[in-house]
Protein backbone atom coordinates (compact mmCIF):
# COMPACT_ATOMS: atom_id res chain seq x y z
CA UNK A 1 0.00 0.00 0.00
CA UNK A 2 1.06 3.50 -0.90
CA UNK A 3 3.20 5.36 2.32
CA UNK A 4 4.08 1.89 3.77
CA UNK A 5 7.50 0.02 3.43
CA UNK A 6 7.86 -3.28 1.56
CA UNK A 7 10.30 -5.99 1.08
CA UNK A 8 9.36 -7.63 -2.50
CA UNK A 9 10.71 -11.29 -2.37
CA UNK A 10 10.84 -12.96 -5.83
CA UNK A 11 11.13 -16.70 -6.11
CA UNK A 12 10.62 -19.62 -8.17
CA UNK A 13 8.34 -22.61 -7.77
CA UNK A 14 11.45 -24.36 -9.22
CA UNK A 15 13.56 -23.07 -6.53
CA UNK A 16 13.12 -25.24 -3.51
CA UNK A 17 14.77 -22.87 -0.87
CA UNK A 18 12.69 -20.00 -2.20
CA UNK A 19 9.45 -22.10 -2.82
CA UNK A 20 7.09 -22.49 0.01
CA UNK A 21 8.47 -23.76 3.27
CA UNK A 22 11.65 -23.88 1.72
CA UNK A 23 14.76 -22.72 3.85
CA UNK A 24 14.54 -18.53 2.91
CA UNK A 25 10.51 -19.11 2.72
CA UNK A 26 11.04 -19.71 6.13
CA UNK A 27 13.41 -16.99 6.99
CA UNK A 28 11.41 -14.71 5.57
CA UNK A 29 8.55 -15.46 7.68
CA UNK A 30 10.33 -15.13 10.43
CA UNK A 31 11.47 -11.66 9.31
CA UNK A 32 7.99 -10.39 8.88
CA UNK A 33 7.04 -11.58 12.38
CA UNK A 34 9.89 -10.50 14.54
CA UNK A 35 11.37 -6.96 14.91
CA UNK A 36 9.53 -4.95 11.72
CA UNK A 37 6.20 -4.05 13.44
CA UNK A 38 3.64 -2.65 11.96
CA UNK A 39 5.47 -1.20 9.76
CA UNK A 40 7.16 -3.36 6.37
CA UNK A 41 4.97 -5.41 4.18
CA UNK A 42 6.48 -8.46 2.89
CA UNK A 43 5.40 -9.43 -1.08
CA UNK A 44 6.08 -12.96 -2.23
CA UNK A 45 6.40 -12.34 -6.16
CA UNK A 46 6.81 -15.54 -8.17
CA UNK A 47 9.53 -13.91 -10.20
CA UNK A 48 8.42 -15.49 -13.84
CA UNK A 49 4.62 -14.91 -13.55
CA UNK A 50 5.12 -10.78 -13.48
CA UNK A 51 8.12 -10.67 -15.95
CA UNK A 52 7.77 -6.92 -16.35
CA UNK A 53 7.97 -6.29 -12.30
CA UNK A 54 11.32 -8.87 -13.03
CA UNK A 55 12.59 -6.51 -15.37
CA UNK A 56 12.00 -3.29 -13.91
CA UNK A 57 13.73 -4.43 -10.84
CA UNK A 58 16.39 -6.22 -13.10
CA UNK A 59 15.88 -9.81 -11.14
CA UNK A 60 18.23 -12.55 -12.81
CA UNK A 61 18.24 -14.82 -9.95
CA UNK A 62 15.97 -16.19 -7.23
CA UNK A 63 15.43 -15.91 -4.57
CA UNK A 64 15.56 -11.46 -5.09
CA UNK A 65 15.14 -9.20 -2.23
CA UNK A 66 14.21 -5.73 -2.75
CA UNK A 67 13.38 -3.31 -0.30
CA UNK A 68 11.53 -0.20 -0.85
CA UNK A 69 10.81 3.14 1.46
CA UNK A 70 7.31 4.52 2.16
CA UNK A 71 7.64 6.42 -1.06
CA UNK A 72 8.78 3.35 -2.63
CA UNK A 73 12.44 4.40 -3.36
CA UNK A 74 14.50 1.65 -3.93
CA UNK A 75 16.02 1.27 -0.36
CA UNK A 76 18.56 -1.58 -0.30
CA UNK A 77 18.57 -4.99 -2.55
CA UNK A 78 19.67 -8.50 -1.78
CA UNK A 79 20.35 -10.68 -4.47
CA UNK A 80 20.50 -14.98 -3.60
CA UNK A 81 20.09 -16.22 -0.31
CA UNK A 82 23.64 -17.58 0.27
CA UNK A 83 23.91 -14.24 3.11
CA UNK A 84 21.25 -14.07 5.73
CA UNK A 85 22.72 -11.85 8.52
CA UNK A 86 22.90 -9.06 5.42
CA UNK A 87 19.17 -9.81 4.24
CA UNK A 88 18.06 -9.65 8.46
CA UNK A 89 20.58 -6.51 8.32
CA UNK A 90 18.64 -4.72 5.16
CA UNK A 91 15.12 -5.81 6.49
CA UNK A 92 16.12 -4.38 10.00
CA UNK A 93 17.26 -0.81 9.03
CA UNK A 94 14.60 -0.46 6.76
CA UNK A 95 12.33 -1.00 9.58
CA UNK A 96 14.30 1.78 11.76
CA UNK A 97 14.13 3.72 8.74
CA UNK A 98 11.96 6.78 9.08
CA UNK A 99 10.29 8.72 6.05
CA UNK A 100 12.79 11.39 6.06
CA UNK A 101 15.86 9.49 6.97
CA UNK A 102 19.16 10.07 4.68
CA UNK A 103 22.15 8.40 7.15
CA UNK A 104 23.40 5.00 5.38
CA UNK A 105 21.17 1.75 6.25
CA UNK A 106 22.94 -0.85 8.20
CA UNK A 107 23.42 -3.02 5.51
CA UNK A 108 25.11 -0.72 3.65
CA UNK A 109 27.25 0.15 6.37
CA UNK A 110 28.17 -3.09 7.01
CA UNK A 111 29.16 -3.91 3.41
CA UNK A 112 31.57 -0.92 3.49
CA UNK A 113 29.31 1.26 1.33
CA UNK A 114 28.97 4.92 1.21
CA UNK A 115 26.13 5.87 -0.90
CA UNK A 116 22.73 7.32 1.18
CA UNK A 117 20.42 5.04 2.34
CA UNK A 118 17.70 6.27 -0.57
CA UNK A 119 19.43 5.13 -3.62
CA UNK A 120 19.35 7.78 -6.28
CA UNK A 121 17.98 7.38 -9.71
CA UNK A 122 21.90 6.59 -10.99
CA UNK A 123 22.49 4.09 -8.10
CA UNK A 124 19.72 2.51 -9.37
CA UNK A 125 20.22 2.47 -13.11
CA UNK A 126 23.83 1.19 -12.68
CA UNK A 127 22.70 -1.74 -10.42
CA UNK A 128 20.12 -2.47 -13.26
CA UNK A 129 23.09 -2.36 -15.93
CA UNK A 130 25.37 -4.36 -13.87
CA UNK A 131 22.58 -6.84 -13.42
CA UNK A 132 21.85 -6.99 -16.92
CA UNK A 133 25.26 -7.06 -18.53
CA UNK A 134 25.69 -10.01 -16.11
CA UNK A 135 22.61 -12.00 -17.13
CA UNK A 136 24.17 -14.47 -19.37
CA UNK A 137 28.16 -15.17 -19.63
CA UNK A 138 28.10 -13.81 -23.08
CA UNK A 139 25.77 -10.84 -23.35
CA UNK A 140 25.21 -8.44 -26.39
CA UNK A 141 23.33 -5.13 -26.33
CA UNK A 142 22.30 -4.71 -29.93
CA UNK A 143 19.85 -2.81 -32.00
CA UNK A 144 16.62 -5.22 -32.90
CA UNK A 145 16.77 -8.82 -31.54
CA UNK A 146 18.46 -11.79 -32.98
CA UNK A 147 16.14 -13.01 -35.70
CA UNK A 148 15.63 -9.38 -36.44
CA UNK A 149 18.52 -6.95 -36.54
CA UNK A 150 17.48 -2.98 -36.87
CA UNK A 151 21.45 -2.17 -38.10
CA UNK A 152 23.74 -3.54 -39.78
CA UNK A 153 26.52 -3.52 -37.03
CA UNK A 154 24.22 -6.03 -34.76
CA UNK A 155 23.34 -8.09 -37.75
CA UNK A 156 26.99 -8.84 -38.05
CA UNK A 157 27.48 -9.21 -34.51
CA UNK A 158 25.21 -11.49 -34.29
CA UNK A 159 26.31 -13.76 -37.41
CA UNK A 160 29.71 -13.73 -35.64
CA UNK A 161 28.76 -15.17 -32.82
CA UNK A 162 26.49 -17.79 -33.91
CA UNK A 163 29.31 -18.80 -36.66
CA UNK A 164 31.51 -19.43 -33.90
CA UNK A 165 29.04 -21.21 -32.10
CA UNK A 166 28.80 -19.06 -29.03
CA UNK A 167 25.79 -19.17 -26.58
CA UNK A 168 24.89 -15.36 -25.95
CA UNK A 169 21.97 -13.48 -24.06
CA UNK A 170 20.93 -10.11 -26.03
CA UNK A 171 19.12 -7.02 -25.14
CA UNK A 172 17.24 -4.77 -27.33
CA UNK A 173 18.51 -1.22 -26.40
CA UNK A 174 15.77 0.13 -28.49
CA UNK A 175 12.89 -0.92 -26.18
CA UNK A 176 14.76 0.86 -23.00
CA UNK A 177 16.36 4.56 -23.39
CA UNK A 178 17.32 4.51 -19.83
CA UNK A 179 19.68 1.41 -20.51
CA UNK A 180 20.42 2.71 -24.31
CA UNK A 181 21.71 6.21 -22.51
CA UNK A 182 22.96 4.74 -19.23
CA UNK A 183 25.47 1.88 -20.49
CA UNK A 184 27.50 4.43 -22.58
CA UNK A 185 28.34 6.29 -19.36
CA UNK A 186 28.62 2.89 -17.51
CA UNK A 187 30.72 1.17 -19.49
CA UNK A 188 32.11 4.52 -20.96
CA UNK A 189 31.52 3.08 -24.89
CA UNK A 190 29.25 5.27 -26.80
CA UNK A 191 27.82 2.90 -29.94
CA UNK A 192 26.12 0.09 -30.13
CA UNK A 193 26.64 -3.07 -30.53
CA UNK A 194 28.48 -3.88 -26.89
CA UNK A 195 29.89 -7.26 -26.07
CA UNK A 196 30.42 -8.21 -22.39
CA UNK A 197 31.47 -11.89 -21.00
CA UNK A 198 31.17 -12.18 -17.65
CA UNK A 199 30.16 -8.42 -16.81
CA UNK A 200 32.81 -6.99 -18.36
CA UNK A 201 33.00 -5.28 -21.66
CA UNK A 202 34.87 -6.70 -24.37
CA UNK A 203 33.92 -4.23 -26.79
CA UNK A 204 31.80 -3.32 -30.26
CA UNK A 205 32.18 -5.15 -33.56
CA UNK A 206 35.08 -3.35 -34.31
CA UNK A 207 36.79 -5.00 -31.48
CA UNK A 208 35.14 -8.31 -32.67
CA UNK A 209 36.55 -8.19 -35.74
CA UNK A 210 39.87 -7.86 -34.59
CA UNK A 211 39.67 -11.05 -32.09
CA UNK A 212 38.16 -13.06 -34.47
CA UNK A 213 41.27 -12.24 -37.33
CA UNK A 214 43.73 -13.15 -34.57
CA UNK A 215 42.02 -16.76 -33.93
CA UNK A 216 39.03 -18.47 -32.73
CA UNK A 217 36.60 -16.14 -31.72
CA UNK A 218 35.38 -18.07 -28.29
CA UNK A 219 38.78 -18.51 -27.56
CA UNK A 220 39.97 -15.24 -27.97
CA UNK A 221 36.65 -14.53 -25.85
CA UNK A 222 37.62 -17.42 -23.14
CA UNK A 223 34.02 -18.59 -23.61
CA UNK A 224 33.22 -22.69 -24.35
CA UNK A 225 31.40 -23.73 -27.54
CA UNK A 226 28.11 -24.38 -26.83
CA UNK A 227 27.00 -28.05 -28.89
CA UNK A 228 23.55 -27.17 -28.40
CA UNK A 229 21.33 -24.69 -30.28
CA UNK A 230 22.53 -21.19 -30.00
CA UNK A 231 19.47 -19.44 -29.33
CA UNK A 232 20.17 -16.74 -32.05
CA UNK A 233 19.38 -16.51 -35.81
CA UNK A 234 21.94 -16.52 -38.33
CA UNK A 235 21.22 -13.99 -41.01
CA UNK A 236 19.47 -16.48 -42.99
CA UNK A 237 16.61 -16.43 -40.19
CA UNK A 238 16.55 -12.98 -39.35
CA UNK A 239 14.37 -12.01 -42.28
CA UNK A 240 11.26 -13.41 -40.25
CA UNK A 241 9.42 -9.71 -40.11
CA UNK A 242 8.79 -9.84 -43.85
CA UNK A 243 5.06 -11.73 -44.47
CA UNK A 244 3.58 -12.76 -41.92
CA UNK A 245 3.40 -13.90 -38.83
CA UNK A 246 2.54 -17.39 -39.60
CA UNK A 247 5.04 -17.64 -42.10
CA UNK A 248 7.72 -16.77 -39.78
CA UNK A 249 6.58 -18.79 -37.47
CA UNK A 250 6.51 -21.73 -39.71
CA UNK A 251 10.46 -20.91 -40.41
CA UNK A 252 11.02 -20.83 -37.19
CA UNK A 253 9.63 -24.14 -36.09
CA UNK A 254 11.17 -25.76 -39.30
CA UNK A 255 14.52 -24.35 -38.56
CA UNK A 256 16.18 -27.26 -37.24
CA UNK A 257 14.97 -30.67 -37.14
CA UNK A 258 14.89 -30.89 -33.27
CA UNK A 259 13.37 -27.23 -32.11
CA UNK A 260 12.89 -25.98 -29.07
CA UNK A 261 11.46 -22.69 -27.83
CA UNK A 262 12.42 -21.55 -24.22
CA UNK A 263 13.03 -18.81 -22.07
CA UNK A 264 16.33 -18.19 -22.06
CA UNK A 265 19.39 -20.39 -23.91
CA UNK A 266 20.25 -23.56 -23.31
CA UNK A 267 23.39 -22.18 -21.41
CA UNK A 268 21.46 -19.96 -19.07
CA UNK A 269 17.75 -21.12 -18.84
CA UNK A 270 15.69 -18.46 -17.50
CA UNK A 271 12.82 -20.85 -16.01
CA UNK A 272 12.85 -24.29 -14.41
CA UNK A 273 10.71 -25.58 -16.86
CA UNK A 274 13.25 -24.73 -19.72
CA UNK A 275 16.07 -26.14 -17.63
CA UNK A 276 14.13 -29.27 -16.83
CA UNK A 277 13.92 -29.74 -21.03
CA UNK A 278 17.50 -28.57 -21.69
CA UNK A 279 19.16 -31.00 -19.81
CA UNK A 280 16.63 -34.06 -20.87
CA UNK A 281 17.52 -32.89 -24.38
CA UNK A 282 21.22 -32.88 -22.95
CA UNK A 283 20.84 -35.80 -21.33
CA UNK A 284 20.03 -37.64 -24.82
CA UNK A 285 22.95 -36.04 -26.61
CA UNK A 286 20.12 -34.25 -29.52
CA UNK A 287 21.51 -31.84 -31.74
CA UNK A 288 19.21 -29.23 -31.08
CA UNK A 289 18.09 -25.83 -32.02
CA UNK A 290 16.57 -23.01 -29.80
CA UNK A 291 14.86 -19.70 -29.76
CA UNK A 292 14.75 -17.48 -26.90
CA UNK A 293 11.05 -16.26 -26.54
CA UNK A 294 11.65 -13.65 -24.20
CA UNK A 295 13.40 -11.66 -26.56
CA UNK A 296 10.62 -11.68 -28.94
CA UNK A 297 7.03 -10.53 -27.64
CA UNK A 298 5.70 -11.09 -31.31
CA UNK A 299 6.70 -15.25 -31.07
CA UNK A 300 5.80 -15.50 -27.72
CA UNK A 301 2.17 -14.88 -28.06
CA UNK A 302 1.91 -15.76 -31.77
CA UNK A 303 3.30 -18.93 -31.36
CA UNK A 304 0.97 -20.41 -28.43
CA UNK A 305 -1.88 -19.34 -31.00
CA UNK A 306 -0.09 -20.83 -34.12
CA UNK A 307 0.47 -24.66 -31.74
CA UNK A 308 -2.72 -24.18 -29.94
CA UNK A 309 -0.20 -24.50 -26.77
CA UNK A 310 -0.63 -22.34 -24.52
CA UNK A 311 3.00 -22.56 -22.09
CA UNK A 312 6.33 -22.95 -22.70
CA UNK A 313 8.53 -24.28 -23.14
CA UNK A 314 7.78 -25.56 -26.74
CA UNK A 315 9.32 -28.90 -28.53
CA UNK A 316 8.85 -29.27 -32.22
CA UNK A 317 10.54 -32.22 -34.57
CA UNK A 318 10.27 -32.00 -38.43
CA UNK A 319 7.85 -28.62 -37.94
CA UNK A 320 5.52 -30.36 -35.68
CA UNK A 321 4.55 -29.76 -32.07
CA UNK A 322 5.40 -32.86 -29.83
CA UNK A 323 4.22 -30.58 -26.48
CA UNK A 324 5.72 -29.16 -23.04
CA UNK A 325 8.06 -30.42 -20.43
CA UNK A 326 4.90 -32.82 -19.15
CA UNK A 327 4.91 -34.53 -22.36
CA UNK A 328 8.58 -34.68 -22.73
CA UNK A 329 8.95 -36.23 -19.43
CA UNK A 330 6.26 -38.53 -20.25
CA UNK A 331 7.98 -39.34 -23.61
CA UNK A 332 11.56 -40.60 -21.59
CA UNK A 333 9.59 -42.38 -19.14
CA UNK A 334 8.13 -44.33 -21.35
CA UNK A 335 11.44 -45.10 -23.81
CA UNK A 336 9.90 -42.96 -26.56
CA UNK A 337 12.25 -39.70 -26.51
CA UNK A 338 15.13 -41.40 -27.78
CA UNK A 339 13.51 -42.40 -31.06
CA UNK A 340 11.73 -39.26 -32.05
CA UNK A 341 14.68 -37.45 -31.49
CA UNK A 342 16.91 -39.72 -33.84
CA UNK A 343 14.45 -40.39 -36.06
C-alpha cells in the first residue's frame, strides 16, 4: 500500500529454498514476524509470472530481495540467499528507517558502502546495468533482436557469434532509453553493438573483428562452444518480419529438425521448466536448435496461438509440435524420446 515500506521477495516454484516452506521461505517469515512491526509489508512475487515487475527491478536470480521506502524508493537490494545476517541486516534498518531518513542503512554500512540510504535514480540504473550485462556469460546489447537486426553492425554481430558457435543473451537497447543512454556512461563506450562476457565489456564489432582475425573467436573470448542450439538466428533467419506472422513462425519451427522454444538459452535457462527440457535434451545427446522467446514478444504470443499451446517451453521435430516439459517427461519415461529425437 502506498506510504508503507515493503520488502518484494521474488522466487521460483522451481527453486526449492525459495518455494514455500523452503529454507529462505522460512526466513522470511520469520522476518515479517519479529522486529519490523507494523510497519514493512512483505510481497512474495513468483519472479516469472510478473516478468515486467522482473525486469524493472532487473531480477536474474531467485530468490531477489528488494526493499523499498514509504515512497517506494528503492532502499537496499539483496540478491540470492547464500547471506542471511545481510538480508536480516537490510530488512532491520529499513524498519528503523523513518520517512525522512538520509544516514546510510545498516546493511550498507556493514558492506563498506557509502552511498545514502535512498538510492538515487543513478544508483539505481547502474545496479540495473550491472545486473543486466551479467545475465548471461556472453551478453550483447544490440539494435533489434536476434532473428531481427534494426542495423547492420548487430546483424553482423550477431552472425559472428552464432558462426563461432557461441551461446549469448541479447538485449534490445531500443525498447529501453534509460539502458540505451545509461550503459554508454557505464561502461564509458558510446555505440552500439556492446559485447560483455562475464560483466565486463569486451567491446563493439570493431573490437570483434579484430579477435576473431587473430584466432578463434570463443577462444579469444575465453568462452566454451556451446554443442547445443545457439538461441540466435543466423542472417538467414533474421528475415522473419517480412510476411507474416505465420510464415515466420513456420520458419522458425522448421529451422532445425529438433526445435525448441524456451526462455532463455540452453546455457542460461531463465525458467525451471526450460532447464528441466535442456538437460533431458542434454541428457540424450540431440543436436538441437533453440529460440529465446523472451526476446521476442511477437513469437511469444503468436506462437501459443499458431500450436494451440498455450505454455512454454515448446518442442517441435520436423515442424511439428510434440508438447511441453509434461509430455517430454512422459515421452523418456516411457522409452519414446530417444527415437523421435533420432528419427
Amino acid at each position: 500500500p502506498a506510504g508503507k515500506k515493503a520488502v518484494l521477495f521474488f522466487w521460483a516454484s522451481w527453486h526449492a529454498e525459495s518455494a514455500p516452506r523452503g529454507a529462505i521461505d522460512r526466513v522470511v517469515n520469520t522476518l515479517a514476524t519479529t522486529g519490523t512491526g507494523d510497519d514493512v509489508d512483505f510481497y512474495r512475487v513468483e519472479a516469472e509470472a510478473v516478468p515486467d515487475l522482473s525486469l524493472k527491478y532487473a531480477v536474474t536470480v531467485v530468490p531477489t530481495f528488494i526493499l523499498l521506502d514509504a515512497a517506494g524508493n528503492i532502499v537496499d537490494r539483496v540478491d540470492g540467499g547464500d547471506d542471511v545476517p545481510r538480508l536480516t541486516q537490510a530488512v532491520s534498518a529499513l524498519a528503523s528507517r523513518s520517512g525522512a531518513a538520509s544516514a546510510p542503512t545498516a546493511a550498507a554500512s556493514a558492506s563498506g558502502a557509502t552511498t545514502s540510504a535512498a538510492a538515487s535514480p543513478e544508483d539505481v540504473l547502474n545496479a540495473r546495468l550491472k545486473s543486466l550485462t551479467n545475465s548471461s556469460p556472453v551478453m550483447l546489447f544490440m539494435k533489434g533482436v536476434p532473428t531481427a537486426p534494426r542495423c547492420g553492425f548487430s546483424r553482423q554481430a550477431i552472425e559472428m557469434l552464432s558462426g563461432a558457435k557461441i551461446a549469448f543473451g541479447t538485449f534490445d537497447i531500443l525498447t529501453d532509453e534509460d539502458v540505451r543512454q545509461g550503459l554508454k556512461k557505464y561502461s564509458d563506450w558510446p555505440t552500439y553493438p556492446q559485447l560483455y562476457v562475464n560483466g565486463d565489456l569486451m567491446g563493439g564489432l570493431d573490437i570483434m573483428k579484430e579477435m576473431a582475425e587473430e584466432g578463434d573467436l570463443a577462444e579469444q573470448l575465453g568462452v566454451e562452444k556451446s554443442d547445443a542450439g545457439i538461441g540466435a538466428a543466423t542472417s538467414a533467419d533474421a528475415n522473419g518480419g517480412e510476411g507474416s506472422l505465420d510464415d515466420r513462425l513456420k520458419k522458425l519451427v522448421n529451422r532445425h529438425r529438433v526445435m525448441l522454444f524456451m526462455k532463455g538459452l540452453p546455457s542460461a535457462p531463465r525458467c525451471g521448466f526450460s532447464r528441466q527440457i535442456v538437460e533431458m535434451l542434454d541428457e540424450e545427446g540431440a543436436s538441437y536448435d533453440s529460440f529465446n522467446i523472451l526476446e521476442d514478444e511477437e513469437v511469444r504470443q503468436g506462437l501459443k496461438a499458431y500450436s494451440d499451446w498455450p505454455t512454454y517451453p515448446q518442442l517441435y521435430v520436423d515442424g511439428d509440435l510434440v508438447g511441453g516439459l509434461d509430455i517430454v517427461k512422459e515421452m523418456k519415461e516411457n522409452d519414446d524420446l530417444t527415437d523421435l529425437l533420432q528419427g
